[in-house]
Protein backbone atom coordinates (compact mmCIF):
# COMPACT_ATOMS: atom_id res chain seq x y z
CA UNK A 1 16.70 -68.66 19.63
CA UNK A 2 18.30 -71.73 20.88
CA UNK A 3 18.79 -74.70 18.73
CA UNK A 4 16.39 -76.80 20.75
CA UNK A 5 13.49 -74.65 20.25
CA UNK A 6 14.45 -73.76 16.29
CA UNK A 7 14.54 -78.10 15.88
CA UNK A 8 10.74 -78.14 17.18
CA UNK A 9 9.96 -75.23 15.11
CA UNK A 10 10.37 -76.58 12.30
CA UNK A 11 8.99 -80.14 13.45
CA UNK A 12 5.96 -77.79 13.75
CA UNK A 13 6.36 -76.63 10.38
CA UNK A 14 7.10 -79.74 8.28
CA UNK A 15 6.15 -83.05 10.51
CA UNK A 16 6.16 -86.19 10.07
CA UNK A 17 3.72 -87.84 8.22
CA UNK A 18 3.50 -91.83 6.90
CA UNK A 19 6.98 -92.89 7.51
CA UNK A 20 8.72 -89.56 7.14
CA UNK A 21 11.23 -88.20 8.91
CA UNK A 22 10.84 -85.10 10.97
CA UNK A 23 12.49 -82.36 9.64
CA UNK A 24 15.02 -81.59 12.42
CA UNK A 25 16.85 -85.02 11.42
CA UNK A 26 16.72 -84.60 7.49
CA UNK A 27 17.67 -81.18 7.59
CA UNK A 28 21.11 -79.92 8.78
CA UNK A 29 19.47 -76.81 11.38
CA UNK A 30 23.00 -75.49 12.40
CA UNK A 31 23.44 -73.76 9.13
CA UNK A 32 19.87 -72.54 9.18
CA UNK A 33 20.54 -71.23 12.70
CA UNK A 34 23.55 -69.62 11.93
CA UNK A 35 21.63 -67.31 9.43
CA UNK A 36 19.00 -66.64 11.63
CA UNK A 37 21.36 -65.56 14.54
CA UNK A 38 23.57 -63.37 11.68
CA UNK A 39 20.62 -61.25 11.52
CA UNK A 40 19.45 -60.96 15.02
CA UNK A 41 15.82 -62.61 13.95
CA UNK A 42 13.57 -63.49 16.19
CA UNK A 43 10.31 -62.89 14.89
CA UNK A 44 8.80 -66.21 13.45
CA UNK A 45 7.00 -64.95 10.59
CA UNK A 46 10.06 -63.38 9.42
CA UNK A 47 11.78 -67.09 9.75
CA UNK A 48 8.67 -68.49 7.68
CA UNK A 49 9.20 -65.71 4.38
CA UNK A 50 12.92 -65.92 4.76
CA UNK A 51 13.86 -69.72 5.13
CA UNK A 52 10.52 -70.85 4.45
CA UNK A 53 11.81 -72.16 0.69
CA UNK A 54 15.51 -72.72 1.35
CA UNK A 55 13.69 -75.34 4.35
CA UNK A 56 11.74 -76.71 2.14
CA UNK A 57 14.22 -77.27 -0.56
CA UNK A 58 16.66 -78.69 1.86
CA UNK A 59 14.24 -80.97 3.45
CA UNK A 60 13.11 -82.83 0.09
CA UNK A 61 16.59 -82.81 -1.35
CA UNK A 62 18.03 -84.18 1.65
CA UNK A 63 19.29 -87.76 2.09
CA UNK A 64 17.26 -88.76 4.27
CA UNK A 65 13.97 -87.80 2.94
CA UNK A 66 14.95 -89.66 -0.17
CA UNK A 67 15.65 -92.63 1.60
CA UNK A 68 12.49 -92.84 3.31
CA UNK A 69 10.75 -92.47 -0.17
CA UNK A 70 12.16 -95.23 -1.77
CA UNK A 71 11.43 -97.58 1.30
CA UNK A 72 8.02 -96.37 0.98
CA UNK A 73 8.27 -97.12 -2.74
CA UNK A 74 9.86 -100.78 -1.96
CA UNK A 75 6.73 -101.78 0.50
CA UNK A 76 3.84 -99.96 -1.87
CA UNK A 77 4.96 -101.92 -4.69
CA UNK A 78 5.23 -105.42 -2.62
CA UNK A 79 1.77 -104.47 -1.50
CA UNK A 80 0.45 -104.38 -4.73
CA UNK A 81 2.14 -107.86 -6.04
CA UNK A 82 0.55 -109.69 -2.88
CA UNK A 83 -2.35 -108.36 -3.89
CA UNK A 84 -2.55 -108.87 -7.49
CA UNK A 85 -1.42 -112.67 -6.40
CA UNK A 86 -4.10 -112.72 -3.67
CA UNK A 87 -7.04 -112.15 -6.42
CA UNK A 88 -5.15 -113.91 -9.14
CA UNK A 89 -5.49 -117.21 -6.37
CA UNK A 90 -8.80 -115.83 -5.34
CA UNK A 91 -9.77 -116.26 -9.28
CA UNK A 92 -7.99 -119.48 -9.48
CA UNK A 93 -10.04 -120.83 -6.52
CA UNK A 94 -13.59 -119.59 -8.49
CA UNK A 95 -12.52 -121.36 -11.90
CA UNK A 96 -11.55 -124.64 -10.22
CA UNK A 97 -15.08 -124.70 -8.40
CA UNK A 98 -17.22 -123.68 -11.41
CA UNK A 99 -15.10 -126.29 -13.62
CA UNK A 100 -15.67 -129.46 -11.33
CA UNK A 101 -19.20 -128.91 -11.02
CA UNK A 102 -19.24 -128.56 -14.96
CA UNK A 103 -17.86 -132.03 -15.38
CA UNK A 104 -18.77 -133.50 -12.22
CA UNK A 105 -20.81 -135.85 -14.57
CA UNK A 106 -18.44 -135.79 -17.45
């Protein structure tokens, strides 16, 4: 198995998803390629039982992965202050209305 083919078989296996990265670019796939060629594997199911947790390990320890995450953190939690200040305004907007028609004669 070339390493061109092993990369998109394991983009197959863990892809992208919301800002992720693939795993072919958060994972280092030489050292998983060097096992698999060690052993003479070329069966994919065997790939699946045998690296199937070291790939998975890798891919959510790696630096990449993490980095993405906390980016994602970073814009979920600006999210939610623009919108906590959007209804706080929005609330703001209601209490001025009801109040000058309270003491519109006042």
């Amino acid at each position: 198995m070339n390493k061109k083919n092993f990369d998109n078989y394991l983009n197959k296996m863990i892809p992208s998803f919301f800002g992720m990265p693939i795993c072919s670019k958060a994972v280092n796939t030489k050292e998983l390629l060097k096992k698999l060629n060690k052993n003479h594997i070329k069966n994919k199911e065997y790939i699946e039982k045998k690296l199937g947790n070291e790939l998975v390990e890798s891919y959510f320890t790696s630096k990449v992965f993490i980095a993405a995450l906390k980016m994602k953190k970073k814009i979920s939690i600006n999210n939610t202050k623009k919108e906590n200040l959007y209804n706080l305004l929005k609330n703001i907007r209601n209490k001025k209305k009801y109040f000058k028609k309270k003491f519109k004669n006042a």
